[in-house]
PDB file of N, CA and C in Angstrom:
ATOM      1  N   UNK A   1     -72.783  89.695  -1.938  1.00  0.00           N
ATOM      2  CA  UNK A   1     -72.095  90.945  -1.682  1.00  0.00           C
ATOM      3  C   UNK A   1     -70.815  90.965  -2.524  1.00  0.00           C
ATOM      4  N   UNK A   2     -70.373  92.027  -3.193  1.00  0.00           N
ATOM      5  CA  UNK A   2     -69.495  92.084  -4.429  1.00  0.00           C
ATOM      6  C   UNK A   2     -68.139  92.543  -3.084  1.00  0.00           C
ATOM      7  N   UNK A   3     -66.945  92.555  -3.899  1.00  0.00           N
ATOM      8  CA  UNK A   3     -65.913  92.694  -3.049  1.00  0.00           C
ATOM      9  C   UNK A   3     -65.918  93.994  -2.906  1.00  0.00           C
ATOM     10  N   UNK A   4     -66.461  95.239  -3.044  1.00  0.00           N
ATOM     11  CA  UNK A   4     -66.473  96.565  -3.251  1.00  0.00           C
ATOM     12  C   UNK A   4     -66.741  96.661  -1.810  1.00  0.00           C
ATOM     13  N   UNK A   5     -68.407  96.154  -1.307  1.00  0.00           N
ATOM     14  CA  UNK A   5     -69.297  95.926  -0.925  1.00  0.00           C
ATOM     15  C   UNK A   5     -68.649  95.373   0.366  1.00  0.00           C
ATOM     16  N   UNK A   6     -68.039  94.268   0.055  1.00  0.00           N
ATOM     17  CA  UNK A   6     -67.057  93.895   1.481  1.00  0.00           C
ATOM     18  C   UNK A   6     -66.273  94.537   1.950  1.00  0.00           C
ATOM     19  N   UNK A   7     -64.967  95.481   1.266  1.00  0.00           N
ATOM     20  CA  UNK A   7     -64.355  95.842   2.026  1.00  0.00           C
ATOM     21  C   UNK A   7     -65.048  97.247   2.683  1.00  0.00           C
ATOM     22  N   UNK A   8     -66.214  97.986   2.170  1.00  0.00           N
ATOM     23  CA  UNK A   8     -66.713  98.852   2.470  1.00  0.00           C
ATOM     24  C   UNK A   8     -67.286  98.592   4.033  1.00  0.00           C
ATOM     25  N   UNK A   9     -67.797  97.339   4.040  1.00  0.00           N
ATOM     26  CA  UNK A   9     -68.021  97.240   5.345  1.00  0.00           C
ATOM     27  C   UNK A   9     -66.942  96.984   6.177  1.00  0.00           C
ATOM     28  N   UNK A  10     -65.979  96.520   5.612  1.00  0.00           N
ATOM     29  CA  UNK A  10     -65.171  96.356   6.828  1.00  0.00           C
ATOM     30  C   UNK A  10     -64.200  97.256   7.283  1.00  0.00           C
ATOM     31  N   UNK A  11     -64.162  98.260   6.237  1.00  0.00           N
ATOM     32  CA  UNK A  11     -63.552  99.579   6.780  1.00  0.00           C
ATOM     33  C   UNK A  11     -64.406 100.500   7.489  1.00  0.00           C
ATOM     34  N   UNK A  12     -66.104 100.633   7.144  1.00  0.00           N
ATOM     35  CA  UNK A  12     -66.442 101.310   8.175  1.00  0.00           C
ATOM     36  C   UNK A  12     -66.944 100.031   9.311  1.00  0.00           C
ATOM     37  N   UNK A  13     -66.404  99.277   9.897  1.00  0.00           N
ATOM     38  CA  UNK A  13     -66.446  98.517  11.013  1.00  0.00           C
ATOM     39  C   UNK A  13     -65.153  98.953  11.611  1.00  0.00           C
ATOM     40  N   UNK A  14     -64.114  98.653  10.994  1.00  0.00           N
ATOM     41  CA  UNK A  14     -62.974  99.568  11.838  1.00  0.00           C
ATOM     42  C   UNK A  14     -62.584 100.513  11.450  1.00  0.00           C
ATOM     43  N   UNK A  15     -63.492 101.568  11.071  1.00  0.00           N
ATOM     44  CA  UNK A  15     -63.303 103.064  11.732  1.00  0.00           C
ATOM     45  C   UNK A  15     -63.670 103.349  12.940  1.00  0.00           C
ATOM     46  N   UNK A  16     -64.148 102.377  13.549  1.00  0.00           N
ATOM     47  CA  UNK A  16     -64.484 102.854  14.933  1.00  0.00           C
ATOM     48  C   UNK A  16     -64.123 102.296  16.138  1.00  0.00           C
ATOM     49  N   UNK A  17     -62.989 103.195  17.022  1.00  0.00           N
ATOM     50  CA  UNK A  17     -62.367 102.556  18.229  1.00  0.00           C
ATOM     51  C   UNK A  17     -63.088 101.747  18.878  1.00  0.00           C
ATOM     52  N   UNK A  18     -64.483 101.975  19.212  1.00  0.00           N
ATOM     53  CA  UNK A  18     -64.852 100.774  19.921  1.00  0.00           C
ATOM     54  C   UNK A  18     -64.911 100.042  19.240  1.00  0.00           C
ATOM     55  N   UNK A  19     -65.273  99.342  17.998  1.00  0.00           N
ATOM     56  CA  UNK A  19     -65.298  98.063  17.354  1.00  0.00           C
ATOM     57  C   UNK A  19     -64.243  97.347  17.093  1.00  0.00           C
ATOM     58  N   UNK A  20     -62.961  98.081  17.173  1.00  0.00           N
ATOM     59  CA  UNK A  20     -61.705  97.763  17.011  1.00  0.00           C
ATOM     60  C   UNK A  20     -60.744  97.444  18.306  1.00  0.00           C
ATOM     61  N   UNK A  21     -61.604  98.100  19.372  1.00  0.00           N
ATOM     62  CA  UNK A  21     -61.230  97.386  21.023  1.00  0.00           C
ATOM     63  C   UNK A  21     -61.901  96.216  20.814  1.00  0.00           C
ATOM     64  N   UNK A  22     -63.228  95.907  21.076  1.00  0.00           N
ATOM     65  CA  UNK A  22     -64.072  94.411  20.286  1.00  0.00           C
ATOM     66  C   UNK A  22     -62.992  93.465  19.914  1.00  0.00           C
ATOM     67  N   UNK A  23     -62.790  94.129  18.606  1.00  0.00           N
ATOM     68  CA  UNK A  23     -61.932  93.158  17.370  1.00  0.00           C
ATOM     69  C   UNK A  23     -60.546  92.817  18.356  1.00  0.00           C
ATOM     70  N   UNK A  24     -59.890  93.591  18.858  1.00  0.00           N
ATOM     71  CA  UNK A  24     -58.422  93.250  19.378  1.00  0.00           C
ATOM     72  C   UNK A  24     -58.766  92.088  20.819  1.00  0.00           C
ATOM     73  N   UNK A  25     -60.061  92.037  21.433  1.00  0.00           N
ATOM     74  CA  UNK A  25     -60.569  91.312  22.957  1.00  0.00           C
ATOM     75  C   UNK A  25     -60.622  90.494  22.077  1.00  0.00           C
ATOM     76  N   UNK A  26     -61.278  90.160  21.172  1.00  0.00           N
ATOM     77  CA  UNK A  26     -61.897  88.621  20.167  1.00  0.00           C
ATOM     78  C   UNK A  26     -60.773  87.787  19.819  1.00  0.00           C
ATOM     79  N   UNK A  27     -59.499  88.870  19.487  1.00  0.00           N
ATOM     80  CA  UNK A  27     -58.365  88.208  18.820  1.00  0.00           C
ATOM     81  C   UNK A  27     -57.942  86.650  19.834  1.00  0.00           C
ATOM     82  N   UNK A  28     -57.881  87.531  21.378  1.00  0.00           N
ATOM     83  CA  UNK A  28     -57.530  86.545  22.469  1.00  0.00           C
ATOM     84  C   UNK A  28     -58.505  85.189  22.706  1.00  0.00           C
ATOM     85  N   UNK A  29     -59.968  85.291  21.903  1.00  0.00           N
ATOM     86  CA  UNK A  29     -60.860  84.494  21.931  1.00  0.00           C
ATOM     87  C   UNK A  29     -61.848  84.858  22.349  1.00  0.00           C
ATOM     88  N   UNK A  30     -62.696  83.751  22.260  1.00  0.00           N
ATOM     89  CA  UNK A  30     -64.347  84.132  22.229  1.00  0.00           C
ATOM     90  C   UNK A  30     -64.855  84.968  23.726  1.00  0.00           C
ATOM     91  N   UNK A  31     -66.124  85.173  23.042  1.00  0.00           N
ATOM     92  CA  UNK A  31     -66.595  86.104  24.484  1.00  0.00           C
ATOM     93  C   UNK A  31     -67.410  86.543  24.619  1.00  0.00           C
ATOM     94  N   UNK A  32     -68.888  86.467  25.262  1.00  0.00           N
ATOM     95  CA  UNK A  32     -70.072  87.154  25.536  1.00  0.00           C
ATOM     96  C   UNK A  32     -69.953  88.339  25.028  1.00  0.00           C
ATOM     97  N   UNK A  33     -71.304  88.840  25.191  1.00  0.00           N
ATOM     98  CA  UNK A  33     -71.753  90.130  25.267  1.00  0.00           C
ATOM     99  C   UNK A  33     -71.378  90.910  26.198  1.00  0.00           C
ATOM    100  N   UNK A  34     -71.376  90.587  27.153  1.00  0.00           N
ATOM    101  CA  UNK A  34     -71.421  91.000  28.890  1.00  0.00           C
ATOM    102  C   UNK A  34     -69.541  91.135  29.150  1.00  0.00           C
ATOM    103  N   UNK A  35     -69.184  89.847  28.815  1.00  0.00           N
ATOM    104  CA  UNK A  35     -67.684  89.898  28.428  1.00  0.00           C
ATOM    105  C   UNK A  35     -66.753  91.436  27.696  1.00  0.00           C
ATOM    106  N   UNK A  36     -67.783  91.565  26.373  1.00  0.00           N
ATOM    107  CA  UNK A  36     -67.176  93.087  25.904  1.00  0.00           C
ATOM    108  C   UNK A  36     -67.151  93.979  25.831  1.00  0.00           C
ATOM    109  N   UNK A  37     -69.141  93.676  26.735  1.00  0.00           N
ATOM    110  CA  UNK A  37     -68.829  95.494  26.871  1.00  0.00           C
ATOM    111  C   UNK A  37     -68.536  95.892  28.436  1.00  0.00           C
ATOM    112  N   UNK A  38     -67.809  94.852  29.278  1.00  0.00           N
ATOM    113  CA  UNK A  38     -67.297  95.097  30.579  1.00  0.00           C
ATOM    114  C   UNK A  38     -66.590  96.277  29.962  1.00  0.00           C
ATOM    115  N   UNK A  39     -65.254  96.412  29.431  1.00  0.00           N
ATOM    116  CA  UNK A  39     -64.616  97.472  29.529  1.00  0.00           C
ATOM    117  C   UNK A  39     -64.788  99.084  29.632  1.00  0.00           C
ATOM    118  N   UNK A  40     -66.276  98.902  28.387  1.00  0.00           N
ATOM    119  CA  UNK A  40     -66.526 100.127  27.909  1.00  0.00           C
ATOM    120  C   UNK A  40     -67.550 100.797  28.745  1.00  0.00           C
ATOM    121  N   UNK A  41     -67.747 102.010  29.064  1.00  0.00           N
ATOM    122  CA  UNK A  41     -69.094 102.452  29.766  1.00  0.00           C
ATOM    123  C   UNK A  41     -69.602 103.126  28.897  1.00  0.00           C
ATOM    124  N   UNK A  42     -70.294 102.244  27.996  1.00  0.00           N
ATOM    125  CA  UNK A  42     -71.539 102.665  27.051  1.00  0.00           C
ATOM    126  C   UNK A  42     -72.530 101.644  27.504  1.00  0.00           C
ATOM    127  N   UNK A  43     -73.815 101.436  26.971  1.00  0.00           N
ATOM    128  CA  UNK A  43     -74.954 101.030  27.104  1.00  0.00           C
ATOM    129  C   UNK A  43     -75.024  99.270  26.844  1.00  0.00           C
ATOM    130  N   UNK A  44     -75.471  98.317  27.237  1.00  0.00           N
ATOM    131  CA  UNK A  44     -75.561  97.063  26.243  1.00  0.00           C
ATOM    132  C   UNK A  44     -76.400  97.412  25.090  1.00  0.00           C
ATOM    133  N   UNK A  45     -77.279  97.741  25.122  1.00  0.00           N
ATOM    134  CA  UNK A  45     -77.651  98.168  23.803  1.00  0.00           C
ATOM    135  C   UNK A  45     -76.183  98.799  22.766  1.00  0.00           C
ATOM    136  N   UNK A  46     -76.009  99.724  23.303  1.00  0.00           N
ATOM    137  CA  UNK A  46     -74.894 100.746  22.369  1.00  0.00           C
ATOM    138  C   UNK A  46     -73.816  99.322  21.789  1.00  0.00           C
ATOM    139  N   UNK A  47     -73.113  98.907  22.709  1.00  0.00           N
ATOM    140  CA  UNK A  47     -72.125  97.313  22.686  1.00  0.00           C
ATOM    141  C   UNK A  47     -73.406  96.288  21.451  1.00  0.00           C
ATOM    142  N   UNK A  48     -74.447  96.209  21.535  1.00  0.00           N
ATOM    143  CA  UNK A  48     -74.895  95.138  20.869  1.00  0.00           C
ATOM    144  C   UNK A  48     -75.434  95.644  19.539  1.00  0.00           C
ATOM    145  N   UNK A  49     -74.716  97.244  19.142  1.00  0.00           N
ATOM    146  CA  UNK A  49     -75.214  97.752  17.673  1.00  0.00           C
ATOM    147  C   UNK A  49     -73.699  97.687  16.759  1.00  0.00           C
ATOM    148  N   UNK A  50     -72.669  98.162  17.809  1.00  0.00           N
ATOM    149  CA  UNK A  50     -71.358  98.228  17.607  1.00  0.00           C
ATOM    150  C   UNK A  50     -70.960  96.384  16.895  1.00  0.00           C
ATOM    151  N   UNK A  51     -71.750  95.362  17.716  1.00  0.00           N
ATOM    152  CA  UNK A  51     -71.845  94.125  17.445  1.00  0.00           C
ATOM    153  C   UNK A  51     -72.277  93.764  16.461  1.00  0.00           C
ATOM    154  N   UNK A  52     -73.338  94.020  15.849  1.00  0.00           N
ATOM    155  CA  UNK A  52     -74.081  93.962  14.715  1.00  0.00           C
ATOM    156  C   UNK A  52     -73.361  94.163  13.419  1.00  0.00           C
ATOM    157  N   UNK A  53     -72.637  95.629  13.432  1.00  0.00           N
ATOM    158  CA  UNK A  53     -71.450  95.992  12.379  1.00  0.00           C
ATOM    159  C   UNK A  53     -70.719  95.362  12.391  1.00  0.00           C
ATOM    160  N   UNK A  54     -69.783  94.649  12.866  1.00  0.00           N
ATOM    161  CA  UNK A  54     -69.321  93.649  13.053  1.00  0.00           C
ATOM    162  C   UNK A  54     -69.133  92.710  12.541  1.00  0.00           C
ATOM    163  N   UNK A  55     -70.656  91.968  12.816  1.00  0.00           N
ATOM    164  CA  UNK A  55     -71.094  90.698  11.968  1.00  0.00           C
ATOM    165  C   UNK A  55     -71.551  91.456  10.745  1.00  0.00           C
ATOM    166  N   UNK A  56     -72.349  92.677   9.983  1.00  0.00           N
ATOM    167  CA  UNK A  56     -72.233  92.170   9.042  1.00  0.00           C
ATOM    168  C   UNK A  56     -71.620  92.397   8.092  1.00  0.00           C
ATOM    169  N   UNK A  57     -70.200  93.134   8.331  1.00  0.00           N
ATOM    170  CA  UNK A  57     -68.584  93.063   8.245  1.00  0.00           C
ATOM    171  C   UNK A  57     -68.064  91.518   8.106  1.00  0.00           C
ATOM    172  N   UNK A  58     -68.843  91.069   8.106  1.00  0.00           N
ATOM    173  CA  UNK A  58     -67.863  89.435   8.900  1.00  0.00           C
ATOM    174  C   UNK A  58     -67.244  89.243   9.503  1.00  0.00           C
ATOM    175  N   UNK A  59     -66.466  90.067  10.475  1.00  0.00           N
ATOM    176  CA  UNK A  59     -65.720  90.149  10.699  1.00  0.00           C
ATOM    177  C   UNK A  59     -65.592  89.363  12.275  1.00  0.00           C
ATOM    178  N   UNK A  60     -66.807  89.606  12.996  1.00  0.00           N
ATOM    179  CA  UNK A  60     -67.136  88.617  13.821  1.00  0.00           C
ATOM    180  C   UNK A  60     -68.340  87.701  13.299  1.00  0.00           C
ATOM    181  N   UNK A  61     -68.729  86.155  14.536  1.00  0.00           N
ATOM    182  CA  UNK A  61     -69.639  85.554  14.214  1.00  0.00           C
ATOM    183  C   UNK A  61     -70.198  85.185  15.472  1.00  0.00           C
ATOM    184  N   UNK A  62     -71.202  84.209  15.558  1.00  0.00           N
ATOM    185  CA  UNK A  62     -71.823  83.886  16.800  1.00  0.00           C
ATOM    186  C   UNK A  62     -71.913  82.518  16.671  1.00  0.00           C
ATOM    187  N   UNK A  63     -71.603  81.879  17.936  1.00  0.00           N
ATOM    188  CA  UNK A  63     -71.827  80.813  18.119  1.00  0.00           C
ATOM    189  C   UNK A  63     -72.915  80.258  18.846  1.00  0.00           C
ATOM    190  N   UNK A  64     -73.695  78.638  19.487  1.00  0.00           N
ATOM    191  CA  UNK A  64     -74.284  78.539  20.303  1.00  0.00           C
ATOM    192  C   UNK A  64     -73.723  78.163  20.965  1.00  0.00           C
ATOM    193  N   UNK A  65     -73.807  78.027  22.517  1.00  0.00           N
ATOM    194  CA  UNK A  65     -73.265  76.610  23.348  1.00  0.00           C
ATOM    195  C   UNK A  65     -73.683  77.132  24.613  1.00  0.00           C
ATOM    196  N   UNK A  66     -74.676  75.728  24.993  1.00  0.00           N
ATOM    197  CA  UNK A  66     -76.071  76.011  25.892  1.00  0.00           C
ATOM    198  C   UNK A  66     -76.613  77.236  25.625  1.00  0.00           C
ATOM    199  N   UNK A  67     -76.738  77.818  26.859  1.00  0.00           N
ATOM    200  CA  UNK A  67     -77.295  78.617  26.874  1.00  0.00           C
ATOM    201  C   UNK A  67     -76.310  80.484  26.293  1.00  0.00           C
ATOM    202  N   UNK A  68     -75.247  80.273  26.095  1.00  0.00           N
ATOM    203  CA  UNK A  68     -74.464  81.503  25.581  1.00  0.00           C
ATOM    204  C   UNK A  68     -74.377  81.552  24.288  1.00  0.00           C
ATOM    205  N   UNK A  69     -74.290  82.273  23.722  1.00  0.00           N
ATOM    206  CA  UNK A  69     -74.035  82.921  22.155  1.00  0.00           C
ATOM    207  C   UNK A  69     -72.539  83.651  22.301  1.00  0.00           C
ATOM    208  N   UNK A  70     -71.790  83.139  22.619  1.00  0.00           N
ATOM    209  CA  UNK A  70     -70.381  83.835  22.577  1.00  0.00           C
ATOM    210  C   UNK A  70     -70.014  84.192  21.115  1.00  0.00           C
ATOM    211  N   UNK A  71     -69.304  85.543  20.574  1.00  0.00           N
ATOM    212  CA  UNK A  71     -68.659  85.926  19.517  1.00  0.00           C
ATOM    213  C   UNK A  71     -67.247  85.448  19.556  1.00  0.00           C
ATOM    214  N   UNK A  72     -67.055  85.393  17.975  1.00  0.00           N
ATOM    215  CA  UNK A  72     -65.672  84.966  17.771  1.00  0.00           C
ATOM    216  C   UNK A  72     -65.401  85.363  16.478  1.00  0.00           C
ATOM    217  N   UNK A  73     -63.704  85.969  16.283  1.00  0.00           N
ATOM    218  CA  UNK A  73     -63.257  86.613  15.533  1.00  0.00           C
ATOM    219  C   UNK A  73     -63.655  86.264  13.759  1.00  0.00           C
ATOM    220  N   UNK A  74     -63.409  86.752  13.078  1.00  0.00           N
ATOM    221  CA  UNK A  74     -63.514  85.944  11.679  1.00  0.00           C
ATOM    222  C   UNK A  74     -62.480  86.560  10.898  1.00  0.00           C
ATOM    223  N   UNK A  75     -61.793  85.681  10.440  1.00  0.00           N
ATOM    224  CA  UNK A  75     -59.808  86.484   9.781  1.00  0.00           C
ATOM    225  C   UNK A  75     -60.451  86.604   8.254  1.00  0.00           C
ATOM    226  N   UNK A  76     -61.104  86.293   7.751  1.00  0.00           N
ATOM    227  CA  UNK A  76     -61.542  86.290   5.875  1.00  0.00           C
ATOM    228  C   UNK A  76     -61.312  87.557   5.669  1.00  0.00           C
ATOM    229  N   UNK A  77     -62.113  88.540   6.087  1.00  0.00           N
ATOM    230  CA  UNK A  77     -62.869  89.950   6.030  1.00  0.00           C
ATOM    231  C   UNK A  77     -61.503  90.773   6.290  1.00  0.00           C
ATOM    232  N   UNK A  78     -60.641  90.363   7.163  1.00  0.00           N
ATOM    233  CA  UNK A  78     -59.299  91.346   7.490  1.00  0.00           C
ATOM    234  C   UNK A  78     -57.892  90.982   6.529  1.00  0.00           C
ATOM    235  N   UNK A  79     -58.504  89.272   5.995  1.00  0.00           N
ATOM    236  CA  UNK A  79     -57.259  89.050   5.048  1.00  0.00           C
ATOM    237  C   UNK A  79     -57.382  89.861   3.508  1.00  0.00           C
ATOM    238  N   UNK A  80     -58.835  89.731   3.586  1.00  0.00           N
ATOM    239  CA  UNK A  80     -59.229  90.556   2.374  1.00  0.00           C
ATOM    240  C   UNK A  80     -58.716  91.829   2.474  1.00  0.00           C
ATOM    241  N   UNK A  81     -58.876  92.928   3.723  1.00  0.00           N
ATOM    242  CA  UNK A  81     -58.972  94.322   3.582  1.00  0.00           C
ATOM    243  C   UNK A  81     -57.238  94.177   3.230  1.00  0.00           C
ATOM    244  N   UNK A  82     -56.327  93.661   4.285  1.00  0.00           N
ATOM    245  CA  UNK A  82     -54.970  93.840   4.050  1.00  0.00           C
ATOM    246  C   UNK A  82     -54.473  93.034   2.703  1.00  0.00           C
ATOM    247  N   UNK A  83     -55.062  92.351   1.788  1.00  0.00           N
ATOM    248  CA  UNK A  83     -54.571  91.814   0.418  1.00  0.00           C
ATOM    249  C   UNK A  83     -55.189  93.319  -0.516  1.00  0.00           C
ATOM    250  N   UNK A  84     -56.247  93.930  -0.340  1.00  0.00           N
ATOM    251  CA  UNK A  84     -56.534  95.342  -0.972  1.00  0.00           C
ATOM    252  C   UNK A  84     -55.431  96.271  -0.699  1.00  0.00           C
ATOM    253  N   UNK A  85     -55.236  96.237   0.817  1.00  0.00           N
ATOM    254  CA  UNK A  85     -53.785  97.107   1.115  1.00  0.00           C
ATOM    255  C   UNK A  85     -52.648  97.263   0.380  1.00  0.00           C
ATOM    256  N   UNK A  86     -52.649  95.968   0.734  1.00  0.00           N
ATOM    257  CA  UNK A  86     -50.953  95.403  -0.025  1.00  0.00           C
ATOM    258  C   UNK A  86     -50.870  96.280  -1.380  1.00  0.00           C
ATOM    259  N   UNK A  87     -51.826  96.119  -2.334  1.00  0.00           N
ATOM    260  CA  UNK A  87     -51.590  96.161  -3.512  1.00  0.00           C
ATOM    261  C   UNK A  87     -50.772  97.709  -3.476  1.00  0.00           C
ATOM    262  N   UNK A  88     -51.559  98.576  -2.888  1.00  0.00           N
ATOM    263  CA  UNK A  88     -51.359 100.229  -2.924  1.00  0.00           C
ATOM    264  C   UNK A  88     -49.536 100.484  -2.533  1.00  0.00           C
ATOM    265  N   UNK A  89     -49.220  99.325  -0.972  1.00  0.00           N
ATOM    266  CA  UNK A  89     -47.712  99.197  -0.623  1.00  0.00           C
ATOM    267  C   UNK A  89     -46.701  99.510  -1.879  1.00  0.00           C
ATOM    268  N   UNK A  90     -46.808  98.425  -2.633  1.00  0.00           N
ATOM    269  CA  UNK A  90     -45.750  98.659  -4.052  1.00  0.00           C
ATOM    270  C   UNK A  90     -46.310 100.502  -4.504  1.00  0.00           C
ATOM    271  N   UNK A  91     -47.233 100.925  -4.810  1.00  0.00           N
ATOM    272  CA  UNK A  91     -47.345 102.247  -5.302  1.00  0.00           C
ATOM    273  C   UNK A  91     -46.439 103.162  -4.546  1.00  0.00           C
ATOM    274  N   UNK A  92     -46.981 102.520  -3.190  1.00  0.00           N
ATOM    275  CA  UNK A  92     -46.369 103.877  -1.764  1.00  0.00           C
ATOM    276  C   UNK A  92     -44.607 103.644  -1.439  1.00  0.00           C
ATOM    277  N   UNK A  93     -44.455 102.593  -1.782  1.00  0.00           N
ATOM    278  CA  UNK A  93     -42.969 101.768  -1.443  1.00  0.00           C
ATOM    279  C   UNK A  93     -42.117 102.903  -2.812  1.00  0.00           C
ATOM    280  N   UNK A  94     -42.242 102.578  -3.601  1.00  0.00           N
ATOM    281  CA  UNK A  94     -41.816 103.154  -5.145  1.00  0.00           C
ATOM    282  C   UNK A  94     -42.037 104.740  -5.061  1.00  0.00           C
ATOM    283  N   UNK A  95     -42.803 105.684  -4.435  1.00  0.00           N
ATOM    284  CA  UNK A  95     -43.004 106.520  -4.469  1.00  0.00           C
ATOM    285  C   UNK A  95     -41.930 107.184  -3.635  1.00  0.00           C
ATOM    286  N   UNK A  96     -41.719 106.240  -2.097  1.00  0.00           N
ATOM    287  CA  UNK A  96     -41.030 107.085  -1.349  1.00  0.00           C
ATOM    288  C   UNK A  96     -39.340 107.037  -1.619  1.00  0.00           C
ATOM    289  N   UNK A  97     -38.894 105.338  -2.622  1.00  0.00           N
ATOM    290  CA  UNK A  97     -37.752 105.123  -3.059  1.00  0.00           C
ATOM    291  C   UNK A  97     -37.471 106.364  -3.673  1.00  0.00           C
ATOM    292  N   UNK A  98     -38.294 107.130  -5.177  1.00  0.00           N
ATOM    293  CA  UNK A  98     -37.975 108.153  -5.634  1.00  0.00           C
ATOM    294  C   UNK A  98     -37.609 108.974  -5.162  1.00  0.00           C
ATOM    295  N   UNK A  99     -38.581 109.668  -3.741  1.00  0.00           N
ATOM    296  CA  UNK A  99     -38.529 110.550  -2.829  1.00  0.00           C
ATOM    297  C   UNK A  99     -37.082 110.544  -2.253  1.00  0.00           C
ATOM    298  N   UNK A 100     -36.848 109.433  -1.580  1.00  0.00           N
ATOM    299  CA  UNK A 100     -35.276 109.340  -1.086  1.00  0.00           C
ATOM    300  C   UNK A 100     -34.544 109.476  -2.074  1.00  0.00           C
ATOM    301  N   UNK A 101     -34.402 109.132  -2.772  1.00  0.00           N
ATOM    302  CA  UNK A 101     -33.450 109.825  -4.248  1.00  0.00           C
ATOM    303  C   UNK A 101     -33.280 111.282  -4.331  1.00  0.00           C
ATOM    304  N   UNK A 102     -34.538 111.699  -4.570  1.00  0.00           N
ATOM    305  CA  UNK A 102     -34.723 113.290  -4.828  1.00  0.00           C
ATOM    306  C   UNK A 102     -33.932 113.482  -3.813  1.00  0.00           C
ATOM    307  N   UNK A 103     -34.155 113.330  -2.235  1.00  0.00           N
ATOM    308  CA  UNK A 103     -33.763 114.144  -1.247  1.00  0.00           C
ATOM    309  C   UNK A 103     -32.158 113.927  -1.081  1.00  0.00           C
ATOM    310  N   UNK A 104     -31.820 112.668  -1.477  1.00  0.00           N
ATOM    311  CA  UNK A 104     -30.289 112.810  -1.328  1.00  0.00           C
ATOM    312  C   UNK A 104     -29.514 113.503  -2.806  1.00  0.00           C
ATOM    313  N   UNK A 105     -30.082 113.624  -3.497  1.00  0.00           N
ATOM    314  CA  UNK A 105     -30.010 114.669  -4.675  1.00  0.00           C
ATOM    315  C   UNK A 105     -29.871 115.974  -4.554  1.00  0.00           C
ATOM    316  N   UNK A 106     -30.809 116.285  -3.622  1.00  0.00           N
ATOM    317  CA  UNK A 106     -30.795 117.660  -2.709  1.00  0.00           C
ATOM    318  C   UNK A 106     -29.851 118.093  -2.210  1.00  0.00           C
ATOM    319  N   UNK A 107     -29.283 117.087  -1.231  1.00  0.00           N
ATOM    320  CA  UNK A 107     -28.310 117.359  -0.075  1.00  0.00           C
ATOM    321  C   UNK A 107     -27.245 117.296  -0.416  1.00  0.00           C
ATOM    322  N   UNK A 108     -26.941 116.558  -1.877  1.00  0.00           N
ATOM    323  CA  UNK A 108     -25.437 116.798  -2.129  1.00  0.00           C
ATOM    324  C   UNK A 108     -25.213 118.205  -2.816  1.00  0.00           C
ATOM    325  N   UNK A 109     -23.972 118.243  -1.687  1.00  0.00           N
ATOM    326  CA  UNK A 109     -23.591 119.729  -2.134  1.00  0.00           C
ATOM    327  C   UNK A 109     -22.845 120.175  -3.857  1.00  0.00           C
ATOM    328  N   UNK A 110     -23.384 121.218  -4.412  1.00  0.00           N
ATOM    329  CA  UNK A 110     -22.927 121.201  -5.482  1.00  0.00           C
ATOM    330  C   UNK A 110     -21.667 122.474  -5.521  1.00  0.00           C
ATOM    331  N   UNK A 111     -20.725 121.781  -6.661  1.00  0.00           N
ATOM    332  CA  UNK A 111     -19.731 122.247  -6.695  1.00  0.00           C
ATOM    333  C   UNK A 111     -19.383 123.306  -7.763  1.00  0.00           C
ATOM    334  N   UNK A 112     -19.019 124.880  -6.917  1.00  0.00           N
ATOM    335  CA  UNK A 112     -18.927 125.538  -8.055  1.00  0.00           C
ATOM    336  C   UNK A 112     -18.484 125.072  -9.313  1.00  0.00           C
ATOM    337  N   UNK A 113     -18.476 125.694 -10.419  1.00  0.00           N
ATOM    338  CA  UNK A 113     -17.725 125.721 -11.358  1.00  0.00           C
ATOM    339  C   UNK A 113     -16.237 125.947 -11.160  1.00  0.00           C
ATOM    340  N   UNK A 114     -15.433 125.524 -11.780  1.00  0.00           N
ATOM    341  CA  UNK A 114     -14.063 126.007 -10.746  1.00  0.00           C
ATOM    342  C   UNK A 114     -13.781 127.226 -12.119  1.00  0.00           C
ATOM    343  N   UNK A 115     -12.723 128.767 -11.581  1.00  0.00           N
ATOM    344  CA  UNK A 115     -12.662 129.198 -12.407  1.00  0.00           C
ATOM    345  C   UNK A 115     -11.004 129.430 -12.960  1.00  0.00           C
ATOM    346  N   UNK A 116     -11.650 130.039 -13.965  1.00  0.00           N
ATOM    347  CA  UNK A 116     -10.027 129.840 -15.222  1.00  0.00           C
ATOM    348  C   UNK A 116      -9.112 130.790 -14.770  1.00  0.00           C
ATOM    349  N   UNK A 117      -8.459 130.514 -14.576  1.00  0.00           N
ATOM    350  CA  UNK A 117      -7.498 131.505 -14.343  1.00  0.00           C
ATOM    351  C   UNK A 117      -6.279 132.144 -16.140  1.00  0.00           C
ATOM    352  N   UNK A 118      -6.612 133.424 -16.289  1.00  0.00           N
ATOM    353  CA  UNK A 118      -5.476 133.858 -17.347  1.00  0.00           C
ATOM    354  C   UNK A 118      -4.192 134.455 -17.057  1.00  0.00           C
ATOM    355  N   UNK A 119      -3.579 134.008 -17.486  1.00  0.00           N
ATOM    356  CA  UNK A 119      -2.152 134.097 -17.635  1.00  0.00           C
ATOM    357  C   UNK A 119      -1.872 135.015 -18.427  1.00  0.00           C
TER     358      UNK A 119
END
């Protein structure tokens, strides 16, 4: 999967509030199925498609142990999206420095011309 390809999934994985309630429960640690979609009143099915995007986002993973498959967070996929971020910051940072310029440019009041007086 090319990096295009990655962050594509992982922005449409968190475009969506429920996957991003998911993502914020995971942060605190691992957790069933049954575990995440307690909160929500959607379907286990609905919770185990929302899951799926997810993983193949990377963004979560699955573990074994006995008999549970608990999920757990995965930071790669979110360090990536916010190192793509970053870059745009300096564009948006520099843009709004100008902006504040302009606007206090604005606000200073300008001073007539003063006029001549003849004698």
């Amino acid at each position: 999967m090319t990096q295009s390809e990655r962050l594509d999934a992982t922005f449409i994985a968190l475009a969506d509030p429920t996957r991003r309630a998911i993502l914020a429960r995971l942060a605190t640690g691992e957790a069933s199925v049954n575990d995440l979609a307690a909160p929500f009143s959607i379907s286990q099915p609905a919770i185990s498609k929302h899951l799926k995007i997810l993983e193949r986002a990377g963004l979560i993973s699955t573990s074994q142990s006995a008999t549970r498959r608990p999920r757990k967070l995965e930071a790669a996929p979110m360090a990536e999206a916010a190192s793509w971020l970053e870059k745009y910051r300096d564009l948006w940072e520099h843009n709004f420095t100008r902006l504040d310029g302009l606007l206090a440019e604005l606000q200073t009041p300008i001073n007539p011309p003063a006029t001549s007086k003849r004698s």
